[in-house]
C-alpha atoms as a PDB file:
ATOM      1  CA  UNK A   1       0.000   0.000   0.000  1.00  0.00           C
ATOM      2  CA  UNK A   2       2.685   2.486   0.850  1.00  0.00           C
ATOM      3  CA  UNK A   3       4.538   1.905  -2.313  1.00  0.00           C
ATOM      4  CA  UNK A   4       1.520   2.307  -4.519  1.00  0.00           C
ATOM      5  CA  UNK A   5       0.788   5.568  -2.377  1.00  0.00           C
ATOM      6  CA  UNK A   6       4.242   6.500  -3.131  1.00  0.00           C
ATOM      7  CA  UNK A   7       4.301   5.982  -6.733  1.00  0.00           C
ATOM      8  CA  UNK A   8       1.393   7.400  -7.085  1.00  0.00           C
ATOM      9  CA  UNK A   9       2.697  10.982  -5.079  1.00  0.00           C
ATOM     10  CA  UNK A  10       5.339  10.752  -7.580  1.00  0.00           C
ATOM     11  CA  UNK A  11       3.993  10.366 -10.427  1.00  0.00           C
ATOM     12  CA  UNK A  12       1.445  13.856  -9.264  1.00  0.00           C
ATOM     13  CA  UNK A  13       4.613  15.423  -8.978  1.00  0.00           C
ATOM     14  CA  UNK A  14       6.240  14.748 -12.190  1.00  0.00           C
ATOM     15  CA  UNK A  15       2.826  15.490 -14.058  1.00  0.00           C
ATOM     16  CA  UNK A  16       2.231  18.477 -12.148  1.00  0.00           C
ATOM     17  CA  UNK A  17       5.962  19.811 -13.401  1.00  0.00           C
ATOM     18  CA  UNK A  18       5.680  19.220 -17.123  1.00  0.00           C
ATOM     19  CA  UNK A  19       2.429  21.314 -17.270  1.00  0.00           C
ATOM     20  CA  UNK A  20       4.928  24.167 -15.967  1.00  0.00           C
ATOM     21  CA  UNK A  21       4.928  27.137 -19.032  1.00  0.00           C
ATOM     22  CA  UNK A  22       8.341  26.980 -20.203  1.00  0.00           C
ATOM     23  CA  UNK A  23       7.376  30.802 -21.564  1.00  0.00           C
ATOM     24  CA  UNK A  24       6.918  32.497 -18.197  1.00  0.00           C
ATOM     25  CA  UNK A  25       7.250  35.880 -17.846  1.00  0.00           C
ATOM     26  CA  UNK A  26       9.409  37.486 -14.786  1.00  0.00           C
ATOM     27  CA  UNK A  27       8.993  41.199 -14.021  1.00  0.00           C
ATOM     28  CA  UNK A  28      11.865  42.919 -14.219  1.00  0.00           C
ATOM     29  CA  UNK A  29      14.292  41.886 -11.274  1.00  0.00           C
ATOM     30  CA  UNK A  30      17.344  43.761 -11.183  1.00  0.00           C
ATOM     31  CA  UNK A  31      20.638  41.822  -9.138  1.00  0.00           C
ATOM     32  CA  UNK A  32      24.008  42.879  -8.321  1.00  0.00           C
ATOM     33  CA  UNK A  33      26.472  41.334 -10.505  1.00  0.00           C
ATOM     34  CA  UNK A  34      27.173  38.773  -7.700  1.00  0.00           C
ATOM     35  CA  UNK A  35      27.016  38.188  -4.046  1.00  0.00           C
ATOM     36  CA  UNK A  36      31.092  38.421  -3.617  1.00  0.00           C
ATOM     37  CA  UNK A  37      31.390  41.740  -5.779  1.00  0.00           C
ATOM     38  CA  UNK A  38      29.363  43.804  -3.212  1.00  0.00           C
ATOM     39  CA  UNK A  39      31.257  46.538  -1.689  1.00  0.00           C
ATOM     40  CA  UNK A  40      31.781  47.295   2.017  1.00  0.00           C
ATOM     41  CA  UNK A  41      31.299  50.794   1.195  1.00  0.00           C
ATOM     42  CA  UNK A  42      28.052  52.284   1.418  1.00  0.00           C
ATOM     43  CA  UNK A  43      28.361  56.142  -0.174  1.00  0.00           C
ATOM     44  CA  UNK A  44      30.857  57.660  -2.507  1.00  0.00           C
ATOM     45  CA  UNK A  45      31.464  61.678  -2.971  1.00  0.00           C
ATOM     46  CA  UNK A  46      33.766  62.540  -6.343  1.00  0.00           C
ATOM     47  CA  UNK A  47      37.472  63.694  -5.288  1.00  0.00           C
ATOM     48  CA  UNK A  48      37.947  66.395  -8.147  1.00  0.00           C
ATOM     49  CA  UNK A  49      35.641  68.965  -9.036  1.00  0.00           C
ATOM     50  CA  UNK A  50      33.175  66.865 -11.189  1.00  0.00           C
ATOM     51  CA  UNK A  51      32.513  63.155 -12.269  1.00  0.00           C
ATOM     52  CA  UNK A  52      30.756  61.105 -15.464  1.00  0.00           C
ATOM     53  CA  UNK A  53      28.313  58.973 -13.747  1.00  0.00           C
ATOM     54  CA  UNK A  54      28.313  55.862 -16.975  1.00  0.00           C
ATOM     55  CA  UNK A  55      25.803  53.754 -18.519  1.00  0.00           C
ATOM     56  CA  UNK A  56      28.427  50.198 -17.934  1.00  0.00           C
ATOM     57  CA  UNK A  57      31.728  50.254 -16.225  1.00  0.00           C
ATOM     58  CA  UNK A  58      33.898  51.396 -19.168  1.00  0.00           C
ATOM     59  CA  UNK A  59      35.535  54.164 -19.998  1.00  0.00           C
ATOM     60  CA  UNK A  60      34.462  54.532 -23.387  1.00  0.00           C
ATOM     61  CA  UNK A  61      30.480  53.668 -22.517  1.00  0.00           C
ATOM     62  CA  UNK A  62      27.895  56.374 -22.447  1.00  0.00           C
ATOM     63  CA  UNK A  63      28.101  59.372 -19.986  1.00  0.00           C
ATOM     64  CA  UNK A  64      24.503  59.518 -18.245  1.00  0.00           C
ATOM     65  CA  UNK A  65      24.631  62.302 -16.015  1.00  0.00           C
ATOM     66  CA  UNK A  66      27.777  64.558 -14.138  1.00  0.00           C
ATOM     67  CA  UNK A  67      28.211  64.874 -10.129  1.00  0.00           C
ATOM     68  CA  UNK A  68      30.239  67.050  -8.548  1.00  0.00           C
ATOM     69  CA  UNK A  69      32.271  68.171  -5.716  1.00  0.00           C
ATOM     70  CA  UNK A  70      30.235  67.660  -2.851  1.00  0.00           C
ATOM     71  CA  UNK A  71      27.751  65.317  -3.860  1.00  0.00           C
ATOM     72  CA  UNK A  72      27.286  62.344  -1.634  1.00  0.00           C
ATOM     73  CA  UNK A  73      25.889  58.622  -3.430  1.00  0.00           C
ATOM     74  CA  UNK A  74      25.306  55.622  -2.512  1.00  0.00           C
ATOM     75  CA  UNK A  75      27.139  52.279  -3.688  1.00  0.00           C
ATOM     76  CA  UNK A  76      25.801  49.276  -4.399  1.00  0.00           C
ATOM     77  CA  UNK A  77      28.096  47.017  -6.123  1.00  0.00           C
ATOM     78  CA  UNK A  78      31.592  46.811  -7.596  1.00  0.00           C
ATOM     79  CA  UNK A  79      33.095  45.204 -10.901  1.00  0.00           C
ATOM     80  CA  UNK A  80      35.084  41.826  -9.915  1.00  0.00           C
ATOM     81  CA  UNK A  81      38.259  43.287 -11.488  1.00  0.00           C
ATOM     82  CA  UNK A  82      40.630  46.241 -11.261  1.00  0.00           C
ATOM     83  CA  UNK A  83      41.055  48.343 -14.651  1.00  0.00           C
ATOM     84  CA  UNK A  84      44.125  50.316 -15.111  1.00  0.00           C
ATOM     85  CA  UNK A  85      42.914  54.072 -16.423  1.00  0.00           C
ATOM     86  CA  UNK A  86      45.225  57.013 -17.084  1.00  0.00           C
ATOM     87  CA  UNK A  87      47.538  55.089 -14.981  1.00  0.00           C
ATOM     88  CA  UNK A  88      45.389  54.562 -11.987  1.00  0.00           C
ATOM     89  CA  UNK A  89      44.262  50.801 -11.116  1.00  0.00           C
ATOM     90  CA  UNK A  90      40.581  50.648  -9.454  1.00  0.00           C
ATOM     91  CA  UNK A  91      37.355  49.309  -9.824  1.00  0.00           C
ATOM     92  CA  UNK A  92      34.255  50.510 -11.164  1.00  0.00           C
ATOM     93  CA  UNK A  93      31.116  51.117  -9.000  1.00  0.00           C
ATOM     94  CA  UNK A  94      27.339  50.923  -9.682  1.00  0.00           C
ATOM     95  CA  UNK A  95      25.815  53.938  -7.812  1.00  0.00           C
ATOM     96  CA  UNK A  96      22.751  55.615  -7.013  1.00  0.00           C
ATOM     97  CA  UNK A  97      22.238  59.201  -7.045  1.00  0.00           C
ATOM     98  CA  UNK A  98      18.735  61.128  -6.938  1.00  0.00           C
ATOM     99  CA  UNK A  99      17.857  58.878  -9.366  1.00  0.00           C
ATOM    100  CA  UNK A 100      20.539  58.501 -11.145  1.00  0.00           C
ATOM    101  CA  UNK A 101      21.940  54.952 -11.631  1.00  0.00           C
ATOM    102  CA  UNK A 102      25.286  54.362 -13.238  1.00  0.00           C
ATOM    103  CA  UNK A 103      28.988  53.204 -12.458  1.00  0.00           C
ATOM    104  CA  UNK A 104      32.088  56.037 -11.638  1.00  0.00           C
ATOM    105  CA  UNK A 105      35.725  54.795 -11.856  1.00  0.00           C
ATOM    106  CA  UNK A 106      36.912  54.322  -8.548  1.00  0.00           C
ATOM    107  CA  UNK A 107      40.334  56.087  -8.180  1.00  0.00           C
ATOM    108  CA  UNK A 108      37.689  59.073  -8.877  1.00  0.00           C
ATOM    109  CA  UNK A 109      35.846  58.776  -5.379  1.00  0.00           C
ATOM    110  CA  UNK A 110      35.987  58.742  -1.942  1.00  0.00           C
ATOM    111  CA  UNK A 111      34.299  56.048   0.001  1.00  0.00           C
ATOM    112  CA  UNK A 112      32.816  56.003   3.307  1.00  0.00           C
ATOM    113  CA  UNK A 113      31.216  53.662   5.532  1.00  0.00           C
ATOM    114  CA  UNK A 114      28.174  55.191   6.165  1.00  0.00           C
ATOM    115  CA  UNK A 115      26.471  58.963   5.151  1.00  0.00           C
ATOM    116  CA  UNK A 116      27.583  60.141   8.422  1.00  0.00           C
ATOM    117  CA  UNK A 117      31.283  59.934   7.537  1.00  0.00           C
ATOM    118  CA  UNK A 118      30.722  61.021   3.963  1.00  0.00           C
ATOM    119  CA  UNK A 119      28.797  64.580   5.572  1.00  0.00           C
ATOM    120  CA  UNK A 120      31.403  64.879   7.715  1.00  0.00           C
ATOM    121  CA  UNK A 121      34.478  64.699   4.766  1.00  0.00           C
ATOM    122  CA  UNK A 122      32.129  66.428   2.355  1.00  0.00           C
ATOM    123  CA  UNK A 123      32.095  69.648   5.227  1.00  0.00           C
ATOM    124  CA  UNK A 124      35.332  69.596   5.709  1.00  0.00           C
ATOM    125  CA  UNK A 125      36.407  69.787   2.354  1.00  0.00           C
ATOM    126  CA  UNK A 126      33.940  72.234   1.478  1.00  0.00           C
ATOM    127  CA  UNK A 127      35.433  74.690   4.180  1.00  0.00           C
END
């Protein structure tokens, strides 16, 4: 009895999985690149008087938007590996910024911990 009661549970389970749509739609469900490129840095201010905020983490991709000197953003990821630009080796980091989401070069930036630290620099600098 148990075996028929078990063959019969499987065989539910099977059928049940091929009448699965293979066509599904997902909404749109945007990840970080991957769990060991996230950054312990939380917020990013630019260390020269303006930055290019880009579409993908290349020099040559699309400039969406410019921040400057005193604006603080937040970080969410990081590329896996260093690139070597205008003779500085870094990575590149997706950020957020009233909006705005991109990736900035990161021998560009400063990075803090937290906003509190990132206030802090951004007043003193601004004095």
């Amino acid at each position: 009895m148990r075996k028929i009661l078990l063959m019969i549970s499987v065989f539910l389970v099977l059928a049940g999985c091929k009448g699965g749509s293979r066509n599904a739609e997902f909404p749109d469900i945007r990840l970080p690149l991957s769990s060991d490129l996230v950054t312990s840095y939380s917020y990013g201010t630019p260390k020269g008087d303006y930055l290019r905020v880009k579409e993908n983490p290349d020099q040559g991709s699309k400039s969406l938007d410019m921040l400057w000197h005193g604006n603080i953003f937040e970080i969410f990821t990081k590329t896996g590996d260093k690139e070597m630009i205008d003779g500085q080796e870094d990575f590149w980091y997706m950020i957020r910024f009233e909006g705005i989401e991109g990736w900035v070069f990161g021998a560009e930036i400063e990075l803090f911990e937290d906003l509190q630290k990132a206030e802090k620099w951004v007043k003193l600098t601004h004095e």
